[in-house]
C-alpha atoms as a PDB file:
ATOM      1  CA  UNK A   1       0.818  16.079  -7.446  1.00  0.00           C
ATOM      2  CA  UNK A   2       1.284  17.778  -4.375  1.00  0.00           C
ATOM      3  CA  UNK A   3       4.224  17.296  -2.064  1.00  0.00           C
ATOM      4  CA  UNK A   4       3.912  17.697   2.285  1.00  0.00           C
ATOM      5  CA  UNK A   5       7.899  18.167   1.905  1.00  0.00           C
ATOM      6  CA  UNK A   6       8.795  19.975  -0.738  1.00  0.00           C
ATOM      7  CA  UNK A   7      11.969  18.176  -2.081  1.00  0.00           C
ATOM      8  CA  UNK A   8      12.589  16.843   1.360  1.00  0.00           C
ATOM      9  CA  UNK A   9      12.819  13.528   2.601  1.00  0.00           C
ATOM     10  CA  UNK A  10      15.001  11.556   5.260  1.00  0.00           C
ATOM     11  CA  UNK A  11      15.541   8.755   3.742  1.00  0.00           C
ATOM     12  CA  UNK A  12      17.407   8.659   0.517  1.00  0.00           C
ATOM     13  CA  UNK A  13      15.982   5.747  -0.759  1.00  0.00           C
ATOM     14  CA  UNK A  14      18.691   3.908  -3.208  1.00  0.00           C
ATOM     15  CA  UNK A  15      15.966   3.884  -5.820  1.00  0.00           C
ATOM     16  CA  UNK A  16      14.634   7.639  -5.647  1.00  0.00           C
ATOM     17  CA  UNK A  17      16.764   9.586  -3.458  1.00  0.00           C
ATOM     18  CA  UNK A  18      13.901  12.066  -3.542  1.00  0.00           C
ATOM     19  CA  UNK A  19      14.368  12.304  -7.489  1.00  0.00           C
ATOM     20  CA  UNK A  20      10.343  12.051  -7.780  1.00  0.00           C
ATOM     21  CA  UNK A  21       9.754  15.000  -5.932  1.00  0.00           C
ATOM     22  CA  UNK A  22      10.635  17.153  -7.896  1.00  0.00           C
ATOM     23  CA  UNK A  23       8.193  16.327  -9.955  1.00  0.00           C
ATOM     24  CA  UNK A  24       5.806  17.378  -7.240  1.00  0.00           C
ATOM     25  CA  UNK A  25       4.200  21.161  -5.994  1.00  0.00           C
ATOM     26  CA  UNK A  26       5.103  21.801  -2.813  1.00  0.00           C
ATOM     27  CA  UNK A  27       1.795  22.541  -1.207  1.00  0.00           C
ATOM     28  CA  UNK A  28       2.404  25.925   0.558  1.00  0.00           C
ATOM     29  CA  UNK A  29       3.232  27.371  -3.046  1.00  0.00           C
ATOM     30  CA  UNK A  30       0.230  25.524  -4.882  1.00  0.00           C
ATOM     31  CA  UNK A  31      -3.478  27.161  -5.606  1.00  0.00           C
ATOM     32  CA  UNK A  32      -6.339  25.100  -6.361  1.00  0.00           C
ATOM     33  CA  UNK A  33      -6.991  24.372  -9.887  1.00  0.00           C
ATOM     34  CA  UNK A  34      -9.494  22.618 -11.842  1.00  0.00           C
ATOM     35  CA  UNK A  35      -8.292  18.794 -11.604  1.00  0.00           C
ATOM     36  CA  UNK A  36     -11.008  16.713 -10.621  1.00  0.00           C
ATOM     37  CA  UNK A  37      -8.600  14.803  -8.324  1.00  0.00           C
ATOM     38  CA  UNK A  38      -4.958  14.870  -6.632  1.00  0.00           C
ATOM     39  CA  UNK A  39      -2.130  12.892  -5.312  1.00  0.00           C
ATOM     40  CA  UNK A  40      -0.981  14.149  -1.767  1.00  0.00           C
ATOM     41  CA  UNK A  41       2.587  12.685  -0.876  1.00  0.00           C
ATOM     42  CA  UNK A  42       5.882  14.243   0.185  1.00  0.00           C
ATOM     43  CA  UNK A  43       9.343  12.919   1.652  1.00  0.00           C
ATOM     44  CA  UNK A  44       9.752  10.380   4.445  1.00  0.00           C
ATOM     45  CA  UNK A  45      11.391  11.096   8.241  1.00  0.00           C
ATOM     46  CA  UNK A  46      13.696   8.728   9.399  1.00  0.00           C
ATOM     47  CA  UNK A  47      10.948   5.758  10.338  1.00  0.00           C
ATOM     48  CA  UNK A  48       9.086   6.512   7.176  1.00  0.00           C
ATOM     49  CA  UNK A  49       6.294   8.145   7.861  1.00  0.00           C
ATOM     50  CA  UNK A  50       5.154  10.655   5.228  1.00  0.00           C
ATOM     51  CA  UNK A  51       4.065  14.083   7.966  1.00  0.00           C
ATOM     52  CA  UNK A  52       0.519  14.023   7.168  1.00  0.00           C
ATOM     53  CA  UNK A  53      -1.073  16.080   9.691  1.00  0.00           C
ATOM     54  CA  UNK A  54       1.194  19.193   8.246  1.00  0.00           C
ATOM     55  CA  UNK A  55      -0.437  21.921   6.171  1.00  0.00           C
ATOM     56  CA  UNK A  56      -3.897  20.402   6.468  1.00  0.00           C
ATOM     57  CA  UNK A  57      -5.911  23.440   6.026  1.00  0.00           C
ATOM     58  CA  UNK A  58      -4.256  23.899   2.528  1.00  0.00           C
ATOM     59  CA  UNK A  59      -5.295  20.166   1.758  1.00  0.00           C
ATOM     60  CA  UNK A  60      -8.335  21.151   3.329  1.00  0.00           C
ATOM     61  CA  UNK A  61      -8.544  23.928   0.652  1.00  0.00           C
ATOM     62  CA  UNK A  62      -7.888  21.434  -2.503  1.00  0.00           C
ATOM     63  CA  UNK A  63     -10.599  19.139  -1.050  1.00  0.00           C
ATOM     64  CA  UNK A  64     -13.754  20.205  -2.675  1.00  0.00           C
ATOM     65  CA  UNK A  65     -15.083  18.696  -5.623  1.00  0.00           C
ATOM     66  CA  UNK A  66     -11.648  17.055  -5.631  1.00  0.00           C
ATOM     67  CA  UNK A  67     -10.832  13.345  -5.319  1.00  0.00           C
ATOM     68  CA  UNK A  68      -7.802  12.309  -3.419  1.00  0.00           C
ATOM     69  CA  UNK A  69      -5.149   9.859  -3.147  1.00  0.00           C
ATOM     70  CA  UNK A  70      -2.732  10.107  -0.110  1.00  0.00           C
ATOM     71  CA  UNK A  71       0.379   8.292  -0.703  1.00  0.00           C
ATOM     72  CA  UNK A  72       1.079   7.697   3.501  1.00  0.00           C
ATOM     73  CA  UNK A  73       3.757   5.614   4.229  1.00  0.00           C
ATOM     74  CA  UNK A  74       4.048   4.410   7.816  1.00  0.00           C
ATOM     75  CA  UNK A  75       1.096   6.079   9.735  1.00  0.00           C
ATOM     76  CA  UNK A  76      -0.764   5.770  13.149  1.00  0.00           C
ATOM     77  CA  UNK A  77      -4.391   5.051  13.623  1.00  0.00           C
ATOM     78  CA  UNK A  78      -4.849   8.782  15.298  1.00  0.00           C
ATOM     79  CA  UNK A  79      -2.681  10.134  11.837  1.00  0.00           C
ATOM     80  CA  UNK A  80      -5.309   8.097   9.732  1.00  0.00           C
ATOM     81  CA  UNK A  81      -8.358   8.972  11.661  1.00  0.00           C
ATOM     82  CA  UNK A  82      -7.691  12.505  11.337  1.00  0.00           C
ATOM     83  CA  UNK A  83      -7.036  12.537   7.758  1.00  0.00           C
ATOM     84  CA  UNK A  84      -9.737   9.965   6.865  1.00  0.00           C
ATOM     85  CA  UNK A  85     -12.582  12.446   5.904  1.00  0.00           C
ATOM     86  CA  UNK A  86     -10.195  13.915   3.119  1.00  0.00           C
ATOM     87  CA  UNK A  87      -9.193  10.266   1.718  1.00  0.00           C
ATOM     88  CA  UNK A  88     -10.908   8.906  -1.084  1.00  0.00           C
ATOM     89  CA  UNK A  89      -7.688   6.119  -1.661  1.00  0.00           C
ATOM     90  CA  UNK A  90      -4.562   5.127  -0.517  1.00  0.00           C
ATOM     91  CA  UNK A  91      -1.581   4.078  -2.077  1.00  0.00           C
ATOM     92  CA  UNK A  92       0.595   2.064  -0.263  1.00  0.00           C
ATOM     93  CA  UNK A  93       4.393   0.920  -1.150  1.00  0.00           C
ATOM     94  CA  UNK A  94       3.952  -2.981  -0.313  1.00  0.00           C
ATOM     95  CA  UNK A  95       7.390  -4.547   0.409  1.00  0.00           C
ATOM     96  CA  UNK A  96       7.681  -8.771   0.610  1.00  0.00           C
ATOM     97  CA  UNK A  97      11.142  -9.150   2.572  1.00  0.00           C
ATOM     98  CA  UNK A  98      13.400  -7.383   5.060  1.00  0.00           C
ATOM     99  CA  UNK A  99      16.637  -7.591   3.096  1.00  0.00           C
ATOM    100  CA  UNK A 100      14.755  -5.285   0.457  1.00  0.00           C
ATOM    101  CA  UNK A 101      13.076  -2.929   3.419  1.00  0.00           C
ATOM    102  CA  UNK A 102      16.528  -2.668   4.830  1.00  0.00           C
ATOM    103  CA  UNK A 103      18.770  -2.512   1.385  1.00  0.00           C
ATOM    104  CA  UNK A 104      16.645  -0.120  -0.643  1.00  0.00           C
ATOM    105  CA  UNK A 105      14.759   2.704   1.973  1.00  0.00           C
ATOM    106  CA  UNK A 106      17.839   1.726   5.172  1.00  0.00           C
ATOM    107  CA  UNK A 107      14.635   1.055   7.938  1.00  0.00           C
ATOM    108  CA  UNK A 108      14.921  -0.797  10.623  1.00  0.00           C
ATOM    109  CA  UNK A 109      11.625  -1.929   9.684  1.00  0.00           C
ATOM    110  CA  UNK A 110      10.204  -5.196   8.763  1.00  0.00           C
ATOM    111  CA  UNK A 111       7.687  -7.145   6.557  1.00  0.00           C
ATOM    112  CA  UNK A 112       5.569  -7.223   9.499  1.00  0.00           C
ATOM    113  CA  UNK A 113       5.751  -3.580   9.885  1.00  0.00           C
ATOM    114  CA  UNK A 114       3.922  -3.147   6.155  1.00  0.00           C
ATOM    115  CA  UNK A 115       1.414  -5.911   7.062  1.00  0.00           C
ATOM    116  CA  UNK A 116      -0.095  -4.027  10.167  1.00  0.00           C
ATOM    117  CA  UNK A 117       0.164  -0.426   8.318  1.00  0.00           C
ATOM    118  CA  UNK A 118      -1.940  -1.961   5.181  1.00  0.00           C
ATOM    119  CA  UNK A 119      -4.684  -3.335   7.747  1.00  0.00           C
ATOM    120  CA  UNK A 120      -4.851  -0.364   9.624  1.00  0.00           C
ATOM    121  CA  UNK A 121      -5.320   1.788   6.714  1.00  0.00           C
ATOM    122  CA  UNK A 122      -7.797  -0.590   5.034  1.00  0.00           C
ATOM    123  CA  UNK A 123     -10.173  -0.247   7.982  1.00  0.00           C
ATOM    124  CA  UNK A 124     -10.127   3.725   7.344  1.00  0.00           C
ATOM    125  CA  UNK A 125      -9.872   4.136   3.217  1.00  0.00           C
ATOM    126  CA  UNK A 126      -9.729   2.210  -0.054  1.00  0.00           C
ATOM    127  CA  UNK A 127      -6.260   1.271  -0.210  1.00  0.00           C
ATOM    128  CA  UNK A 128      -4.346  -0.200  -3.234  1.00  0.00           C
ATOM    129  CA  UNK A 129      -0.712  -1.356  -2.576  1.00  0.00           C
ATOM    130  CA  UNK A 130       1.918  -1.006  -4.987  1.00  0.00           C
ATOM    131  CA  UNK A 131       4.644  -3.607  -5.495  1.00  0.00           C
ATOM    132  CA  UNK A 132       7.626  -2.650  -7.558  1.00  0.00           C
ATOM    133  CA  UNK A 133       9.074  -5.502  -9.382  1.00  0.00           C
ATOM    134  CA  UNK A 134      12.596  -5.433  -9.380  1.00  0.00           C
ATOM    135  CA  UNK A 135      13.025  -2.923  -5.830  1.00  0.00           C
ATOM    136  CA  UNK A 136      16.221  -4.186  -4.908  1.00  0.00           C
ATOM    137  CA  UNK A 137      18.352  -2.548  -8.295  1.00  0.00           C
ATOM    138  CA  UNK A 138      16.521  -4.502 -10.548  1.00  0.00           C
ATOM    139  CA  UNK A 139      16.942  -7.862  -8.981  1.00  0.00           C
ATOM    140  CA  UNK A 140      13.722  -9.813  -8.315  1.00  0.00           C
ATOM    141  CA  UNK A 141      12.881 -11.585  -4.857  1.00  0.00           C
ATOM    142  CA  UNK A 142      10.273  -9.621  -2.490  1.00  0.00           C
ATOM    143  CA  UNK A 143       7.678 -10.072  -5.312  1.00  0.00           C
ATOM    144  CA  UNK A 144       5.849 -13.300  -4.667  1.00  0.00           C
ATOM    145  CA  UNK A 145       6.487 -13.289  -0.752  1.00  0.00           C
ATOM    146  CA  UNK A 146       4.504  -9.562  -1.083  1.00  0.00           C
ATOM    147  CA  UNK A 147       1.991 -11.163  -2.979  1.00  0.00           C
ATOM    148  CA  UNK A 148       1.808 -13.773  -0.488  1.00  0.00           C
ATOM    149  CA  UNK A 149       1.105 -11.427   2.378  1.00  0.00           C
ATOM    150  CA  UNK A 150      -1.702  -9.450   0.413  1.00  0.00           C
ATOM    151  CA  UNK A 151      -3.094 -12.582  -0.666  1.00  0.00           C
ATOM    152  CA  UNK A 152      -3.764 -13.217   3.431  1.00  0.00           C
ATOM    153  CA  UNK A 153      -4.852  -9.714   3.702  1.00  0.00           C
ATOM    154  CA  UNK A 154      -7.416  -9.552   1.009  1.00  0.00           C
ATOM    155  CA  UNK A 155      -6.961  -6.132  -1.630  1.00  0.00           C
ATOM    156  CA  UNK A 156      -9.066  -3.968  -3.411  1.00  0.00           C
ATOM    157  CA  UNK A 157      -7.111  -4.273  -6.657  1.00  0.00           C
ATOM    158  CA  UNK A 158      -3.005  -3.857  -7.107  1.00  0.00           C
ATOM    159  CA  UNK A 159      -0.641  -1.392  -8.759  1.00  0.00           C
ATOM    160  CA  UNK A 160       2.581  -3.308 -10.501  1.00  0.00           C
ATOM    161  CA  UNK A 161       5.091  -0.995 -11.056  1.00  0.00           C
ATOM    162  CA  UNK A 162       9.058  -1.703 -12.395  1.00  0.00           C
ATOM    163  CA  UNK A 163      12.155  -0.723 -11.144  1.00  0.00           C
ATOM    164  CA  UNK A 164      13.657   2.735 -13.021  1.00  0.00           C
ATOM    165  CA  UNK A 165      17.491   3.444 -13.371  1.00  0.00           C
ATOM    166  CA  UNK A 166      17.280   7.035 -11.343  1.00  0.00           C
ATOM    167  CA  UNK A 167      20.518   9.372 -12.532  1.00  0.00           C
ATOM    168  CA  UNK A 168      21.641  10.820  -9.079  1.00  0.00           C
ATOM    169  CA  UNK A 169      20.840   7.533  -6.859  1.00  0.00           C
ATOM    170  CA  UNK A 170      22.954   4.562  -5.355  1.00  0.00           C
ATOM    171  CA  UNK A 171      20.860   2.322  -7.788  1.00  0.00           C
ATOM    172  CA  UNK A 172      21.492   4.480 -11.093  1.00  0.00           C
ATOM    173  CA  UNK A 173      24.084   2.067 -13.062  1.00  0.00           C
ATOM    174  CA  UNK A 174      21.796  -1.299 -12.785  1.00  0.00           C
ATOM    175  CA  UNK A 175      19.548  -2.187 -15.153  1.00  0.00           C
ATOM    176  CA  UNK A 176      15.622  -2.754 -14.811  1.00  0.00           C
ATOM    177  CA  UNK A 177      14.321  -6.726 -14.867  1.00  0.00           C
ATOM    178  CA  UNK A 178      13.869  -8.054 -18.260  1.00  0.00           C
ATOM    179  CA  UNK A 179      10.329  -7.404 -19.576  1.00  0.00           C
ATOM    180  CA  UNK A 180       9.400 -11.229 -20.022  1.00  0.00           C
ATOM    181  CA  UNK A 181      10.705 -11.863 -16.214  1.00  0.00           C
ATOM    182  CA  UNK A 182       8.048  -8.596 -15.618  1.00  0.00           C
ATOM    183  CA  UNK A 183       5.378 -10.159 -17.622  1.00  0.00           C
ATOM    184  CA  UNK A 184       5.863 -13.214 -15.806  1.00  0.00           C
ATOM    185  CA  UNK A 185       5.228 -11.665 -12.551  1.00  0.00           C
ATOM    186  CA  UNK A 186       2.185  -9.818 -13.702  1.00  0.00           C
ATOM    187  CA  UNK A 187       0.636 -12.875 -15.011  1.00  0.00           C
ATOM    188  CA  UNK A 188       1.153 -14.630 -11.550  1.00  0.00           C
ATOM    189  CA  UNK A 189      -0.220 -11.588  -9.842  1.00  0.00           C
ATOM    190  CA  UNK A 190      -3.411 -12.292 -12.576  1.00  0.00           C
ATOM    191  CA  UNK A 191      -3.850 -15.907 -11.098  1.00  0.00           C
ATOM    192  CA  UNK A 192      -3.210 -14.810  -7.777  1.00  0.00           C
ATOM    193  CA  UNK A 193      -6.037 -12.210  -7.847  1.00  0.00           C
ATOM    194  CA  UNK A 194      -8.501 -13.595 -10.465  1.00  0.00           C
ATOM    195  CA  UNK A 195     -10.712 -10.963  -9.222  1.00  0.00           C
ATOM    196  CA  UNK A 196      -9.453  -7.718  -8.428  1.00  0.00           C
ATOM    197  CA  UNK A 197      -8.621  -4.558 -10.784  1.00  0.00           C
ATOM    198  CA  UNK A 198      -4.466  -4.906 -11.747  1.00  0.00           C
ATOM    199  CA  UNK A 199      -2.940  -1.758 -12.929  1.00  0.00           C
ATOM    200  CA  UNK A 200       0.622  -1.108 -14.678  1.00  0.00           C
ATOM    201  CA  UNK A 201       1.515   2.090 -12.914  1.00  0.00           C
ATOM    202  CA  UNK A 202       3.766   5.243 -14.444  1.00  0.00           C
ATOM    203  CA  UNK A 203       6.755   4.278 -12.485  1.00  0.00           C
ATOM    204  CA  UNK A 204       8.091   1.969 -14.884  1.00  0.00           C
ATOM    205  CA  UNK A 205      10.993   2.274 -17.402  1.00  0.00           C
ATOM    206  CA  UNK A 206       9.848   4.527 -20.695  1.00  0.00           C
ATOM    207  CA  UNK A 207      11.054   4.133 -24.148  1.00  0.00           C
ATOM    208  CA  UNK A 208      11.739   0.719 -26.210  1.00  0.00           C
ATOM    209  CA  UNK A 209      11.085  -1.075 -22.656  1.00  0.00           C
ATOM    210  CA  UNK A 210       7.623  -0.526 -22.879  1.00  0.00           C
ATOM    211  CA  UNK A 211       7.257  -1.068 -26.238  1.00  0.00           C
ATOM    212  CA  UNK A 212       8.470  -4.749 -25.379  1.00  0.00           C
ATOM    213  CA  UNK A 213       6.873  -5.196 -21.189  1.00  0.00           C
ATOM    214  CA  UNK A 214       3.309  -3.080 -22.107  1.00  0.00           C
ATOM    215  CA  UNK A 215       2.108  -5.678 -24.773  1.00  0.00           C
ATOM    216  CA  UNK A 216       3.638  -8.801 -22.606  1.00  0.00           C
ATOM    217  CA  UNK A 217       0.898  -6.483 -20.111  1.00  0.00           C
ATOM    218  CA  UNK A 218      -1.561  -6.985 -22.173  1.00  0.00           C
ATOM    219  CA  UNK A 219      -1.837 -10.713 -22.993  1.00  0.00           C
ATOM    220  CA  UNK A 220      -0.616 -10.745 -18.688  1.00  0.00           C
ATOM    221  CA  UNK A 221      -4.289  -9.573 -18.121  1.00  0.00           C
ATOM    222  CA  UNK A 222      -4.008  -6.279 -16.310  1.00  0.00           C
ATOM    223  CA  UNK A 223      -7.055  -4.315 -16.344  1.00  0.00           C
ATOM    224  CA  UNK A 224      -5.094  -0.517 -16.123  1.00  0.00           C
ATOM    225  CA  UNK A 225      -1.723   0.455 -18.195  1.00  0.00           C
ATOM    226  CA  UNK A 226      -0.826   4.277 -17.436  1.00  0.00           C
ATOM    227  CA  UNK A 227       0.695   5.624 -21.107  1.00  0.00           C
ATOM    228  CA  UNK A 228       0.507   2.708 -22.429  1.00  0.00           C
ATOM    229  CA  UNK A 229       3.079   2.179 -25.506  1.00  0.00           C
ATOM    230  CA  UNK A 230       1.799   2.248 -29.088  1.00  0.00           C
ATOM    231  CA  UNK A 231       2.549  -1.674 -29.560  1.00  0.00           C
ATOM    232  CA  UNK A 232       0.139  -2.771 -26.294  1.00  0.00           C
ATOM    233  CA  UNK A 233      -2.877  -0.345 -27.873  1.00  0.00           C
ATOM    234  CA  UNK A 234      -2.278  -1.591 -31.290  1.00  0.00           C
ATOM    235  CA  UNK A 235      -2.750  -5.529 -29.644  1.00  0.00           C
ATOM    236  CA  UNK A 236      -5.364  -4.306 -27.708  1.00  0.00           C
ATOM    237  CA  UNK A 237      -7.451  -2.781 -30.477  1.00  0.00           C
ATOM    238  CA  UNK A 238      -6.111  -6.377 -32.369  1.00  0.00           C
ATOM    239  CA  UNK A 239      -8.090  -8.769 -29.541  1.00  0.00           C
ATOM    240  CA  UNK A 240     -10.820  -6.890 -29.943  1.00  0.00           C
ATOM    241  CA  UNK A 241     -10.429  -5.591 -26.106  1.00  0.00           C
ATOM    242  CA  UNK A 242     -12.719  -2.594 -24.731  1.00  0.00           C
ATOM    243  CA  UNK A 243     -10.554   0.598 -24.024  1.00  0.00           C
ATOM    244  CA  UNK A 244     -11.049   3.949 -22.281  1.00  0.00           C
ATOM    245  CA  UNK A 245      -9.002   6.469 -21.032  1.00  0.00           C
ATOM    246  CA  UNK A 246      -8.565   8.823 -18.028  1.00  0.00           C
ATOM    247  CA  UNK A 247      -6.695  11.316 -17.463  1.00  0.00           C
ATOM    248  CA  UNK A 248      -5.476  11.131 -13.544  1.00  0.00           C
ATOM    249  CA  UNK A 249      -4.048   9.021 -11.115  1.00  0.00           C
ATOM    250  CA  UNK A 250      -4.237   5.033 -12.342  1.00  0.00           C
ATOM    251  CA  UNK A 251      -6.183   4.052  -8.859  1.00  0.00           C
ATOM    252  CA  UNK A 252      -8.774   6.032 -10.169  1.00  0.00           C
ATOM    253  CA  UNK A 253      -9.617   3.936 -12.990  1.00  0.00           C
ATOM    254  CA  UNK A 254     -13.178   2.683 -12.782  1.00  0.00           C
ATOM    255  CA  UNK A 255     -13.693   4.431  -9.709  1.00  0.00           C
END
């Protein structure tokens, strides 16, 4: 995982407050390796645009033999054109209402906003959005309006993640949605999108929470589950279902 930022980001999201990227290589200090594939991201600026035109010669340097997925944020089409030929996916954050957009990353943004970023970058790349169920400090709401919207704007397949207590940030004390209210949500995502790959992303809560959401996962009909608990393999192997496993980025599955 490769960060554009470092550690720095503008917006202090009450969910993150740049937490994840630490997790992250900033890309100035990082040589290419042998991974067959890499996640370019990095903080936000004050509208939420990720600065993807920065250090593009190093990405440029990572690029060969190397599949990538460019988390983006907001972006223009000139941004997306000239990153396009190093794209081989997108991952978009996919928000359903304004109170959320406004409460949890403090934009001045709108639902709207998302809509016309998602169809830009669809005309350009692959591009999965991610929902995160439970955004707002674990309370549910923007789910079913965001599936809404990408219902009217078709998708490639969708990445459910859930809401993690983050030490350090304004949402750290509240507590992640219940794992049947999660379930729930992932099976209506299933009928919603009979057709398209669904994947249960990393960002979710670890521990005895996915040893109760990730077989609830299972019997929800997602096609993906990244480290999936011992419990949803177990039922798996039980229903007799067909398993593999990669090792990289979740969008990558059956790519």
């Amino acid at each position: 995982m490769l960060s554009l930022t470092g550690r720095q980001c503008a917006l202090d999201c009450a969910h993150c407050g740049g937490h994840y990227l630490a997790a992250m290589r900033p890309i100035w200090e990082a040589e290419p390796d042998a991974s067959s594939s890499c996640l370019i991201s990095g903080g936000c600026d004050p509208t939420g645009r990720v600065p993807v035109l920065a250090h593009l010669d190093r990405v440029r340097a990572w690029r060969p033999g190397r599949r990538m997925n460019w988390h983006v944020g907001f972006i223009s089409e000139a941004e997306m054109a000239a990153i396009a030929p190093l794209v081989d996916v997108v991952s978009f954050d996919f928000v359903g209402d304004d109170i959320t957009i406004h409460q949890v990353y403090g934009l001045d943004r709108s639902v709207e906003d998302y809509v016309v970023t998602y169809r830009l970058l669809r005309r350009y790349a692959r591009t999965l959005p991610h929902v995160t169920i439970g955004l707002r400090g674990g309370e549910l709401g923007h789910e079913l309006p965001a599936f809404e919207r990408l219902q009217e704007c078709g998708a490639d397949g969708l990445v459910l993640l859930v809401f993690i207590p983050t030490p350090g940030t304004r949402y750290a004390d509240r507590r992640p949605p219940a794992p049947e209210a999660v379930a729930d949500l992932l099976a209506e995502a299933r009928l919603r999108f009979p057709d398209i790959p669904l994947y249960l992303g990393c960002m979710r809560p670890q521990g005895l929470y996915r040893d109760r959401l990730d077989p609830l996962a299972v019997r929800a009909g997602v096609n993906a589950i990244v480290s999936p608990s011992r419990p949803a393999r177990q039922l798996a192997a039980d229903l007799g279902l067909a398993t593999h496993s990669i090792r990289e980025c979740c969008v990558f599955a059956g790519f």
